[in-house]
N, C-alpha and C. Protein backbone atom coordinates (compact mmCIF):
# COMPACT_ATOMS: atom_id res chain seq x y z
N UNK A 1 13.08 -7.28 -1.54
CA UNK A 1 14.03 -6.17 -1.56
C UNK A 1 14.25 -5.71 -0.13
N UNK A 2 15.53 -5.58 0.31
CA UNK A 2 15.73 -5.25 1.53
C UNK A 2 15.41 -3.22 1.63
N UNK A 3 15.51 -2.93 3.12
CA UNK A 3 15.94 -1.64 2.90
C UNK A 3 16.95 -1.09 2.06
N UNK A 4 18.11 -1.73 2.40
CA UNK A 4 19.27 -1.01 1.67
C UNK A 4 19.16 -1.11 0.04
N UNK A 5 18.63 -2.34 -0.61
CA UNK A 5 18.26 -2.37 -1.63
C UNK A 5 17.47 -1.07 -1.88
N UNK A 6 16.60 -1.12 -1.31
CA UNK A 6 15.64 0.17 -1.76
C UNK A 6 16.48 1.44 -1.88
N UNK A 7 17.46 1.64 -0.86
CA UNK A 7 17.64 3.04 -1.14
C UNK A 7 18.71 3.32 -1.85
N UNK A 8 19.78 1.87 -2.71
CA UNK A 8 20.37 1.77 -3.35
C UNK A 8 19.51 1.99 -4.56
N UNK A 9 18.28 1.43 -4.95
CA UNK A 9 17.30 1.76 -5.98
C UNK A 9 17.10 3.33 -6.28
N UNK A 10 16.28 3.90 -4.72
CA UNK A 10 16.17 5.17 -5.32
C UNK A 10 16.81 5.93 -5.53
N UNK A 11 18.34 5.80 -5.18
CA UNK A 11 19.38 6.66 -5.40
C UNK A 11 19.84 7.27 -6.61
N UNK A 12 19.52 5.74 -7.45
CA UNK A 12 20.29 5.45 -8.81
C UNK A 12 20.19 6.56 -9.70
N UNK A 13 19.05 6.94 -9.89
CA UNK A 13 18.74 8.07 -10.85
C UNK A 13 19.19 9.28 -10.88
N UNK A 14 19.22 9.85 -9.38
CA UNK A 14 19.85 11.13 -9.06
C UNK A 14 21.39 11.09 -8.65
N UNK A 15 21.98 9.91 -7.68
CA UNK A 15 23.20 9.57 -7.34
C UNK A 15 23.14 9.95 -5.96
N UNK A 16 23.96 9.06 -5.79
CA UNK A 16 24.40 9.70 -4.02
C UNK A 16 24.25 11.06 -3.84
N UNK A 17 25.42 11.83 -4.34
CA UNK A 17 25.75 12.75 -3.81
C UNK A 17 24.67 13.85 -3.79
N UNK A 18 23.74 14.04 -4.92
CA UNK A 18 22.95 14.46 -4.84
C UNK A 18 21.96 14.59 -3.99
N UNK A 19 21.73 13.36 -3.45
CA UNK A 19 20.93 13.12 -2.32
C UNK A 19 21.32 13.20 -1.18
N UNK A 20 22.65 13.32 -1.10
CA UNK A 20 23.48 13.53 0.15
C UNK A 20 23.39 15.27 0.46
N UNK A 21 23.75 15.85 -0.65
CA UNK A 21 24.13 17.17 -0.18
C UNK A 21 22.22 17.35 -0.09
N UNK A 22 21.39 17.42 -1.12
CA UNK A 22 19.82 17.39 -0.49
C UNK A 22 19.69 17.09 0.90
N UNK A 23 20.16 15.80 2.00
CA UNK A 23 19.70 15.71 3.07
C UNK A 23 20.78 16.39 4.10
N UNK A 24 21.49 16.83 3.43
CA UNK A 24 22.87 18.06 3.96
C UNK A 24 23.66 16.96 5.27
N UNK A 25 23.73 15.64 4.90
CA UNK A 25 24.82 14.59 5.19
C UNK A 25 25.98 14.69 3.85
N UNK A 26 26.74 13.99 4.23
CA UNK A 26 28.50 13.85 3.56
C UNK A 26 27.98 12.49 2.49
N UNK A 27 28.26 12.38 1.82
CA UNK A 27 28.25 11.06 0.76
C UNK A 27 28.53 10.05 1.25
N UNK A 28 29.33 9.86 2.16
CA UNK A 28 30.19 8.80 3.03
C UNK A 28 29.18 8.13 3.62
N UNK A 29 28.41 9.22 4.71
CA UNK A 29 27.47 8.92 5.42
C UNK A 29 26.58 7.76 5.10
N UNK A 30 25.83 8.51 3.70
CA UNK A 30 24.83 7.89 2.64
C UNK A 30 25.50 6.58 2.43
N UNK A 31 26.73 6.63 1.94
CA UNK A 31 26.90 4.94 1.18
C UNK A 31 26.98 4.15 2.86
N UNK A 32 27.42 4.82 3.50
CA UNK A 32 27.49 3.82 4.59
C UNK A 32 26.37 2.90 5.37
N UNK A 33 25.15 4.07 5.08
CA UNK A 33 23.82 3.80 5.41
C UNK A 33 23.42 2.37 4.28
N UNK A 34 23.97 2.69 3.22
CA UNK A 34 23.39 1.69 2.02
C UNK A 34 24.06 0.16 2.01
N UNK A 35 25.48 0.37 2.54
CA UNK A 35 26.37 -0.60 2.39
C UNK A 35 26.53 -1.42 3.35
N UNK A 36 26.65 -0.66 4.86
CA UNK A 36 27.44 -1.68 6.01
C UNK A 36 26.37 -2.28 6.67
N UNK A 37 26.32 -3.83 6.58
CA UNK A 37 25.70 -4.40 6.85
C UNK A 37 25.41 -4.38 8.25
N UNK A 38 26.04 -4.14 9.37
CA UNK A 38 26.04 -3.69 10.44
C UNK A 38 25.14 -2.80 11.09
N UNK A 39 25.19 -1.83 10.11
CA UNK A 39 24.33 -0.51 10.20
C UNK A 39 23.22 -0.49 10.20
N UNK A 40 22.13 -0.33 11.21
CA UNK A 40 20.41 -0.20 10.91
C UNK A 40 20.57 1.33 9.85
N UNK A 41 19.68 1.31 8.72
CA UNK A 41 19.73 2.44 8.27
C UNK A 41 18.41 2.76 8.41
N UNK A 42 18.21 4.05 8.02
CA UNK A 42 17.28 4.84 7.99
C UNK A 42 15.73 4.68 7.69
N UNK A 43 15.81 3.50 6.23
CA UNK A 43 14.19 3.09 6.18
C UNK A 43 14.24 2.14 7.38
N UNK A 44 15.19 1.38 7.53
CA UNK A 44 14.86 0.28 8.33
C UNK A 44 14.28 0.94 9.70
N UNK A 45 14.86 2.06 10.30
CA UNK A 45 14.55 2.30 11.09
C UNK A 45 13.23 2.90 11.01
N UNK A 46 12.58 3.82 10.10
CA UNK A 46 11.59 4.11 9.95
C UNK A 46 10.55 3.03 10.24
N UNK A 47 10.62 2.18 9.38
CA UNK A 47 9.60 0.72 9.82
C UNK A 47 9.66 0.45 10.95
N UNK A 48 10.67 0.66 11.96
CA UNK A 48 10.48 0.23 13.33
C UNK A 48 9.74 1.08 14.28
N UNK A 49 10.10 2.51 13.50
CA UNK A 49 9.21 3.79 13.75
C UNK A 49 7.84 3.18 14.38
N UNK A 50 7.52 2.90 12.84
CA UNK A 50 5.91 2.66 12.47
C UNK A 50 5.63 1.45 13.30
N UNK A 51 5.79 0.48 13.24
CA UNK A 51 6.02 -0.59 14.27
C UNK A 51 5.73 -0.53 15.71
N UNK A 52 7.04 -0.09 16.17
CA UNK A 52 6.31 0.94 17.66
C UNK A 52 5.66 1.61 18.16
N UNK A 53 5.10 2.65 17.28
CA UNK A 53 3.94 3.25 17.49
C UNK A 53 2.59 2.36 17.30
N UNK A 54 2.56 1.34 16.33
CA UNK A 54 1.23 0.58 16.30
C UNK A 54 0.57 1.15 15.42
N UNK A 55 0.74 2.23 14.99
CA UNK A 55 -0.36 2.92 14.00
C UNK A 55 0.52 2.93 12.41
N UNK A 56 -0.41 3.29 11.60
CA UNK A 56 0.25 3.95 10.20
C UNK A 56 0.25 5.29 10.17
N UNK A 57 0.08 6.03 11.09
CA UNK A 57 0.26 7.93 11.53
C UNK A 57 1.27 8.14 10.33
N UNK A 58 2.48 8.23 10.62
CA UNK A 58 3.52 8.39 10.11
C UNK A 58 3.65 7.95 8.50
N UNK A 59 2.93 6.95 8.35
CA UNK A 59 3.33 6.48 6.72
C UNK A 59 2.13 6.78 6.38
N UNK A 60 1.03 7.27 6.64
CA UNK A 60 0.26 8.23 6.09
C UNK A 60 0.65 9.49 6.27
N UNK A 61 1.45 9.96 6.98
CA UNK A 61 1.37 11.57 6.64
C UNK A 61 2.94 11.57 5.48
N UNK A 62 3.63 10.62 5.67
CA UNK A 62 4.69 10.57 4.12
C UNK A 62 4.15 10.42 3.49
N UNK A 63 3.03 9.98 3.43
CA UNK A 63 2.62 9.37 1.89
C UNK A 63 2.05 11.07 1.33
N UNK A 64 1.23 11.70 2.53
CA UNK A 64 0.78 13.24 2.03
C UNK A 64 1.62 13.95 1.71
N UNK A 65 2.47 13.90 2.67
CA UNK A 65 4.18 14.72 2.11
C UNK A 65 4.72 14.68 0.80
N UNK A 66 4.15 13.42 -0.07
CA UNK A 66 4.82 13.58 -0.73
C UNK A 66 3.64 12.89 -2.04
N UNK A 67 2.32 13.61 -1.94
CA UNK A 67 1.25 13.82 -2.96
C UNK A 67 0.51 12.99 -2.89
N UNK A 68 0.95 11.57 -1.90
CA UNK A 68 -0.23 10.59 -2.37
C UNK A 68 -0.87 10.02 -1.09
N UNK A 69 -1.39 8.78 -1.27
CA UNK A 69 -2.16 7.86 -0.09
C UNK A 69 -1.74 6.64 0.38
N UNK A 70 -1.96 5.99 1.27
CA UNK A 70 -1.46 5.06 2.16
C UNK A 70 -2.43 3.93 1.62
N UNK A 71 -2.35 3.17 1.51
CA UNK A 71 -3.56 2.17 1.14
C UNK A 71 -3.30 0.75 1.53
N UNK A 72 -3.64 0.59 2.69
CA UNK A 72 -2.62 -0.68 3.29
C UNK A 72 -3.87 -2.04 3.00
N UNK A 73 -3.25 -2.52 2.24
CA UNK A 73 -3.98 -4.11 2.34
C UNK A 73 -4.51 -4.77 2.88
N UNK A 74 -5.90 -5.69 2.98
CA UNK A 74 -6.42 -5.92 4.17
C UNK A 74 -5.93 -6.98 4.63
N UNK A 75 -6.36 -7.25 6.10
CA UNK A 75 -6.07 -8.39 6.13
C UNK A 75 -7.04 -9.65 6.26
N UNK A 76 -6.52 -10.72 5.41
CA UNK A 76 -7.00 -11.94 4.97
C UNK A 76 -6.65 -12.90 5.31
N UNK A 77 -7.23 -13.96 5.51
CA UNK A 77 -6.07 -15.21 5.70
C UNK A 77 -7.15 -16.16 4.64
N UNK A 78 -6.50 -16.94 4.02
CA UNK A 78 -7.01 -17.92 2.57
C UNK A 78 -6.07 -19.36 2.92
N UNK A 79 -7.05 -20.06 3.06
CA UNK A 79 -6.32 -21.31 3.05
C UNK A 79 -6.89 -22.06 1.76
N UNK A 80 -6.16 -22.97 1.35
CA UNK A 80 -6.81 -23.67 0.18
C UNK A 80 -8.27 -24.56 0.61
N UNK A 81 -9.07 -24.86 -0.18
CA UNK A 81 -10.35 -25.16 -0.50
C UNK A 81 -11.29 -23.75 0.11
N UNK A 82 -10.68 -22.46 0.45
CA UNK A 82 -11.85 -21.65 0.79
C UNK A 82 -12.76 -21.50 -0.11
N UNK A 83 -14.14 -21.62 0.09
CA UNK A 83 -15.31 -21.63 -0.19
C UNK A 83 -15.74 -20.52 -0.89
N UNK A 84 -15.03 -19.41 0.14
CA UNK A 84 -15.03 -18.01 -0.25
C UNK A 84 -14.38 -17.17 -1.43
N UNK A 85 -12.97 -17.89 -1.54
CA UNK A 85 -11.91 -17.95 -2.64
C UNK A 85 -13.03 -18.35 -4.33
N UNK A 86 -13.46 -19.01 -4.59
CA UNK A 86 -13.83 -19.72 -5.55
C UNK A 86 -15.24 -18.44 -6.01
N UNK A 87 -15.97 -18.11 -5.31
CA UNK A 87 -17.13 -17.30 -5.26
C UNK A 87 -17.11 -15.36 -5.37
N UNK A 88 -15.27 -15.66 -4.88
CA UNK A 88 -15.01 -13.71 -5.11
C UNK A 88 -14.74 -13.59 -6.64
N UNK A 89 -14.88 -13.81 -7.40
CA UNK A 89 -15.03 -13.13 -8.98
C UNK A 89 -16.05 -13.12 -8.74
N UNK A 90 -17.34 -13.62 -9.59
CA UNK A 90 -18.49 -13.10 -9.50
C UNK A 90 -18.90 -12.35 -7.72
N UNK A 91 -18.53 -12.33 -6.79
CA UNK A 91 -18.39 -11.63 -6.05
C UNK A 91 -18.58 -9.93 -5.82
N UNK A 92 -17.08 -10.47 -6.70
CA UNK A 92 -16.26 -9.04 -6.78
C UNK A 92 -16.96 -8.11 -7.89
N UNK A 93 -17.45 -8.73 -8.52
CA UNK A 93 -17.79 -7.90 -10.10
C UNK A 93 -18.78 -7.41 -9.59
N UNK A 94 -19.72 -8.00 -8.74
CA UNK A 94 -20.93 -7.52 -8.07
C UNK A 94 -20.40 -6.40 -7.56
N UNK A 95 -19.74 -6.46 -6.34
CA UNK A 95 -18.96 -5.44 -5.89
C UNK A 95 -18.77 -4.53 -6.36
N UNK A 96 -17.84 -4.67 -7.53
CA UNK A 96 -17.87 -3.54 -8.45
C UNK A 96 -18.93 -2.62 -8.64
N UNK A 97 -19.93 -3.22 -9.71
CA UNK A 97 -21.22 -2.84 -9.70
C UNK A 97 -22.05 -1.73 -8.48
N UNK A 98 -21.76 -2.45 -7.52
CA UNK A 98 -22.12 -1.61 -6.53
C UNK A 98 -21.30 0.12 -6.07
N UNK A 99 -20.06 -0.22 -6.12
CA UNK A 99 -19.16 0.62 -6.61
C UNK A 99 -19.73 1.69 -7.51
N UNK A 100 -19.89 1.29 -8.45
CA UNK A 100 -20.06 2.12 -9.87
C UNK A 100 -21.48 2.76 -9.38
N UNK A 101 -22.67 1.86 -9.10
CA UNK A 101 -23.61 2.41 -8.65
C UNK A 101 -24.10 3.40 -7.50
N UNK A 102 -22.77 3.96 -6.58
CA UNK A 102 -22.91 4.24 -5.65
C UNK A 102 -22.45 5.60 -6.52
N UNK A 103 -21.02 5.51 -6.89
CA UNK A 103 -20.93 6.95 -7.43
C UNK A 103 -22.31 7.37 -8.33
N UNK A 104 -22.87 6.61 -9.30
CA UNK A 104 -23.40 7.41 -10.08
C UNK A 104 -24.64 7.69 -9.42
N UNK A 105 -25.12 7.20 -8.29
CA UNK A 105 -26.32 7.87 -7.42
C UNK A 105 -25.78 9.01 -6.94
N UNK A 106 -24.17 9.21 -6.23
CA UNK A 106 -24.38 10.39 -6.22
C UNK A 106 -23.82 11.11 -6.80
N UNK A 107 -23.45 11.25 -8.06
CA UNK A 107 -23.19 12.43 -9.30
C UNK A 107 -24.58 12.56 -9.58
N UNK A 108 -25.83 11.99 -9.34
CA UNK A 108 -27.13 12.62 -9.90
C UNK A 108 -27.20 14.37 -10.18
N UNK A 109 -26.88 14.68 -8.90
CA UNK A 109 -27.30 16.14 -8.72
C UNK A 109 -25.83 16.99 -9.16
N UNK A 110 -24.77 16.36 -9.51
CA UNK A 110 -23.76 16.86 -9.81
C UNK A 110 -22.46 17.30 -8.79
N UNK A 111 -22.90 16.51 -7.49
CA UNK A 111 -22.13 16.99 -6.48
C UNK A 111 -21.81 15.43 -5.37
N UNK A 112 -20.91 15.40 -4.75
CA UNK A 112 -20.58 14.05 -3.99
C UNK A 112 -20.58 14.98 -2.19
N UNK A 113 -21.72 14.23 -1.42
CA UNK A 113 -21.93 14.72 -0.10
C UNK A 113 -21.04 13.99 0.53
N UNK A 114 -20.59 14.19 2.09
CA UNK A 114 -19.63 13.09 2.90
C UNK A 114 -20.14 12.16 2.89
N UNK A 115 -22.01 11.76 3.14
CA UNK A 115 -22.38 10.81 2.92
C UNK A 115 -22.41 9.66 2.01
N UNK A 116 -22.22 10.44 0.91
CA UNK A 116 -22.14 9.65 -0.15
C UNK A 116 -20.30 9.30 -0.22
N UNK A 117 -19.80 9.91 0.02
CA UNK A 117 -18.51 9.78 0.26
C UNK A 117 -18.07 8.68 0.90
N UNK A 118 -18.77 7.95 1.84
CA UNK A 118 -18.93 7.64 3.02
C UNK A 118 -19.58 6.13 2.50
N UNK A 119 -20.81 6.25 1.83
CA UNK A 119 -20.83 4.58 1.40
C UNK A 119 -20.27 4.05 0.10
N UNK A 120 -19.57 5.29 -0.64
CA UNK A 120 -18.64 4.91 -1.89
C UNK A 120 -17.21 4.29 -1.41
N UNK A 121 -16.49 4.85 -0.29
CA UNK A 121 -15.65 4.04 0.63
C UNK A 121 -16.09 2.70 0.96
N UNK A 122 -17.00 2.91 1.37
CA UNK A 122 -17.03 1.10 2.13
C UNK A 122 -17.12 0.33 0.89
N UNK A 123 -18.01 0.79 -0.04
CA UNK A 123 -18.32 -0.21 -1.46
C UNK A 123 -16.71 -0.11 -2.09
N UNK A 124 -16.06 0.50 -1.85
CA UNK A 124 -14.86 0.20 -2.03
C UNK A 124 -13.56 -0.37 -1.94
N UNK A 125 -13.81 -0.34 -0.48
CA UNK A 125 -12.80 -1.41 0.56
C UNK A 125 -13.14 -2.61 0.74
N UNK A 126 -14.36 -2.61 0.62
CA UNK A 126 -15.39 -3.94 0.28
C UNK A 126 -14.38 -4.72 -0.70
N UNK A 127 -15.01 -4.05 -2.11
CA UNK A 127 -14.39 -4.68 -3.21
C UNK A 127 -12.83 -5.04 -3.11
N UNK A 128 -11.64 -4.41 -2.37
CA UNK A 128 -10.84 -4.28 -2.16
C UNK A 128 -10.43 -5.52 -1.58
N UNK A 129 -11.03 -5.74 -0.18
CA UNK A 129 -10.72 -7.34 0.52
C UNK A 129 -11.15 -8.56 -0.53
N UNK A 130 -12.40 -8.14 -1.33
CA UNK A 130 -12.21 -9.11 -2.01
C UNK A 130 -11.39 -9.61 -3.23
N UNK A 131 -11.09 -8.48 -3.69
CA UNK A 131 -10.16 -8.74 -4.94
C UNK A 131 -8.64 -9.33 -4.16
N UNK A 132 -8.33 -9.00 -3.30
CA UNK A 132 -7.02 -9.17 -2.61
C UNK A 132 -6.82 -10.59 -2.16
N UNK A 133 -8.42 -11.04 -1.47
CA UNK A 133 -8.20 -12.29 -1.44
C UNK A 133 -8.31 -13.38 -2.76
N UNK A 134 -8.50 -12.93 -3.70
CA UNK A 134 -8.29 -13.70 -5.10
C UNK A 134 -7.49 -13.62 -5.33
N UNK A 135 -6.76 -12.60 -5.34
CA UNK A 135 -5.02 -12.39 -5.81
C UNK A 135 -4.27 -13.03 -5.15
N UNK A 136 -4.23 -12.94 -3.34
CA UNK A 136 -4.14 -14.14 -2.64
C UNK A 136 -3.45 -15.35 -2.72
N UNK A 137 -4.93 -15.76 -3.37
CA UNK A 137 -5.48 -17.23 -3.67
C UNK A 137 -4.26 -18.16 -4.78
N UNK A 138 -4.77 -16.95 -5.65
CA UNK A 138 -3.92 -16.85 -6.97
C UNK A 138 -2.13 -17.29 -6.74
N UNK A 139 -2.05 -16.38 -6.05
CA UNK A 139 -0.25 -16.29 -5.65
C UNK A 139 0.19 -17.64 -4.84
N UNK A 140 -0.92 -17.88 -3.80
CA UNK A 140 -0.17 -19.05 -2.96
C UNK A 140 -0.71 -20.32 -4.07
N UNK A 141 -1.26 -20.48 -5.55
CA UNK A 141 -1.05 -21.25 -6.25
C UNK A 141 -2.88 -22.17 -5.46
N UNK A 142 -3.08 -21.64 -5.08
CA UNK A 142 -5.19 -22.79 -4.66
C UNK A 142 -6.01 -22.66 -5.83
N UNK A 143 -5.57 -21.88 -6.72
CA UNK A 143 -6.98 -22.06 -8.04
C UNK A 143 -5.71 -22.83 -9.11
N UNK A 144 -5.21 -23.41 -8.95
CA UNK A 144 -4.28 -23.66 -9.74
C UNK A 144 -4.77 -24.93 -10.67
N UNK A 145 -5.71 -25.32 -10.35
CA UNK A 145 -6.18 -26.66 -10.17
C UNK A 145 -8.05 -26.85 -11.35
């Protein structure tokens, strides 16, 4: 999906104009942003935002702006016959496990410290790279077999 796709998407529900007079631009403006191929529009430019700066600053604090979290994917690289690929399910479930076990050590006392905060994250992001690289795996078609 391109940008313009996208904001042809989110438009749909409310309509242009709606969203036009909301960002207190002309309708014109809006379709022009969506339509002329010519035109860098607005997400596009945003991504270049983010881009140039090097950081996710910015698409984490939209994401707060607007109730939620940033959760950017790790990065992996999976080539077929990885060793590693074949071994993340039971892996991962472990992972899990650990996961699960981390919160419920600390709900003991009925309360979650930063610390505990702190190795429930990693057992999390943990699990995270690994499930991602199965999915991965999965998508570029290596367990296919």
């Amino acid at each position: 999906m391109t940008s313009k796709d996208a904001m042809k998407a989110a438009c749909a529900e409310c309509g242009v104009k709606a969203v036009a007079e909301y960002l207190g631009v002309s309708p014109s403006a809006l379709y022009n942003q969506m339509n002329d191929e010519s035109r860098v529009d607005i997400l596009a430019r945003f991504v270049e935002f983010v881009s140039a700066c090097g950081n996710d600053i910015a698409v984490e604090w939209a994401c707060a702006e607007l109730n939620g979290i940033f959760v950017k994917n790790p990065d992996v690289l999976v080539e077929r016959g990885d060793a590693d690929v074949a071994g993340s399910v039971p892996e991962a479930l472990r992972e899990f496990g650990d996961v699960i076990g981390e919160i419920g050590a600390a709900l003991e006392d009925g309360r979650v410290t930063p610390q505990e905060a702190e190795r429930i994250r990693c057992e999390w992001d943990s699990l995270k790279i690994l499930l991602e690289k199965f999915v991965l795996s999965c998508e570029m078609g290596f367990l296919d077999k």
